[in-house]
Protein backbone atom coordinates (compact mmCIF):
# COMPACT_ATOMS: atom_id res chain seq x y z
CA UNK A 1 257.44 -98.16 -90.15
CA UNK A 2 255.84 -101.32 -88.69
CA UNK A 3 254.77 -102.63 -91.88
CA UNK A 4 258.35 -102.01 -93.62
CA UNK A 5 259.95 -103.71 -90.95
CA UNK A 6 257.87 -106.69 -91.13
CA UNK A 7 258.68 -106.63 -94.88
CA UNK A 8 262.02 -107.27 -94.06
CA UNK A 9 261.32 -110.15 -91.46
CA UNK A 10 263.51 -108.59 -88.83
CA UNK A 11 263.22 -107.67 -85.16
CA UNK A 12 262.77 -104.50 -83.91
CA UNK A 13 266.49 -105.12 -82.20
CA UNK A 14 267.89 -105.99 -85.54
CA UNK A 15 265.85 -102.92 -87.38
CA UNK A 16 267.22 -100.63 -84.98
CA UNK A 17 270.85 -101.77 -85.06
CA UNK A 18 270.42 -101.83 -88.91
CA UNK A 19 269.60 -98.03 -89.12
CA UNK A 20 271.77 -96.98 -86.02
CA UNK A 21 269.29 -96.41 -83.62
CA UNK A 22 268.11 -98.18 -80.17
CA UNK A 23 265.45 -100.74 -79.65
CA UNK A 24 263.34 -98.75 -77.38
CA UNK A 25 263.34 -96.06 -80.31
CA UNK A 26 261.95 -97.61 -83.04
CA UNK A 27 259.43 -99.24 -80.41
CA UNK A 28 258.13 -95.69 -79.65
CA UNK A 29 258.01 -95.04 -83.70
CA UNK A 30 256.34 -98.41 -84.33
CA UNK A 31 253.81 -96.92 -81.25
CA UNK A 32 253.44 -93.45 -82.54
CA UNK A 33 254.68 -92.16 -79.18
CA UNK A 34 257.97 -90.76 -80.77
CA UNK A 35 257.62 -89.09 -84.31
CA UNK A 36 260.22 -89.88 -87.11
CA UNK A 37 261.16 -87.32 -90.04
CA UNK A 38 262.03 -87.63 -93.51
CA UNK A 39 265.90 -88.47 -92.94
CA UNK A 40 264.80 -91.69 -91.41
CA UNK A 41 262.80 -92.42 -94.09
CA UNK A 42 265.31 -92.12 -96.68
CA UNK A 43 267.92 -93.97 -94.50
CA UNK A 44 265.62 -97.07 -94.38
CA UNK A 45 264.61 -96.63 -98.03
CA UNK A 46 268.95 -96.63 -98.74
CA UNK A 47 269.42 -99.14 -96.03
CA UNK A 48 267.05 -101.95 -97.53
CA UNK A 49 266.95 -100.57 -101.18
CA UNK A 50 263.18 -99.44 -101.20
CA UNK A 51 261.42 -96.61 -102.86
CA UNK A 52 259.18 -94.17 -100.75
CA UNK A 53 256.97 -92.24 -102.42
CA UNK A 54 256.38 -88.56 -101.48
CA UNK A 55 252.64 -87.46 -102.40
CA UNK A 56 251.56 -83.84 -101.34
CA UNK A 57 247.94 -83.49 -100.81
């Protein structure tokens, strides 16, 4: 999640408020503390118009 929000140059504050969650919560995703599932993923792929692939191993 780090590395996609870096993409898009913003802050964690502006990340957050972008995909309606708090600061402290995408801190504790960017920290592994807090797991995130697949709906966040395809809310930030929607949000900033990026594909994420799926691979099963």
């Amino acid at each position: 999640m780090k590395i996609i929000r870096e993409w898009t140059t913003l802050t964690q504050k502006e990340f957050a408020k972008r995909l309606g969650k708090s600061k402290r919560t995408i801190e504790q995703y960017e920290a592994g503390t807090v797991n995130y599932g697949i709906d966040i993923l395809k809310k930030i792929s929607k949000e900033f118009n990026i594909d994420i692939i799926f691979e099963k191993k």
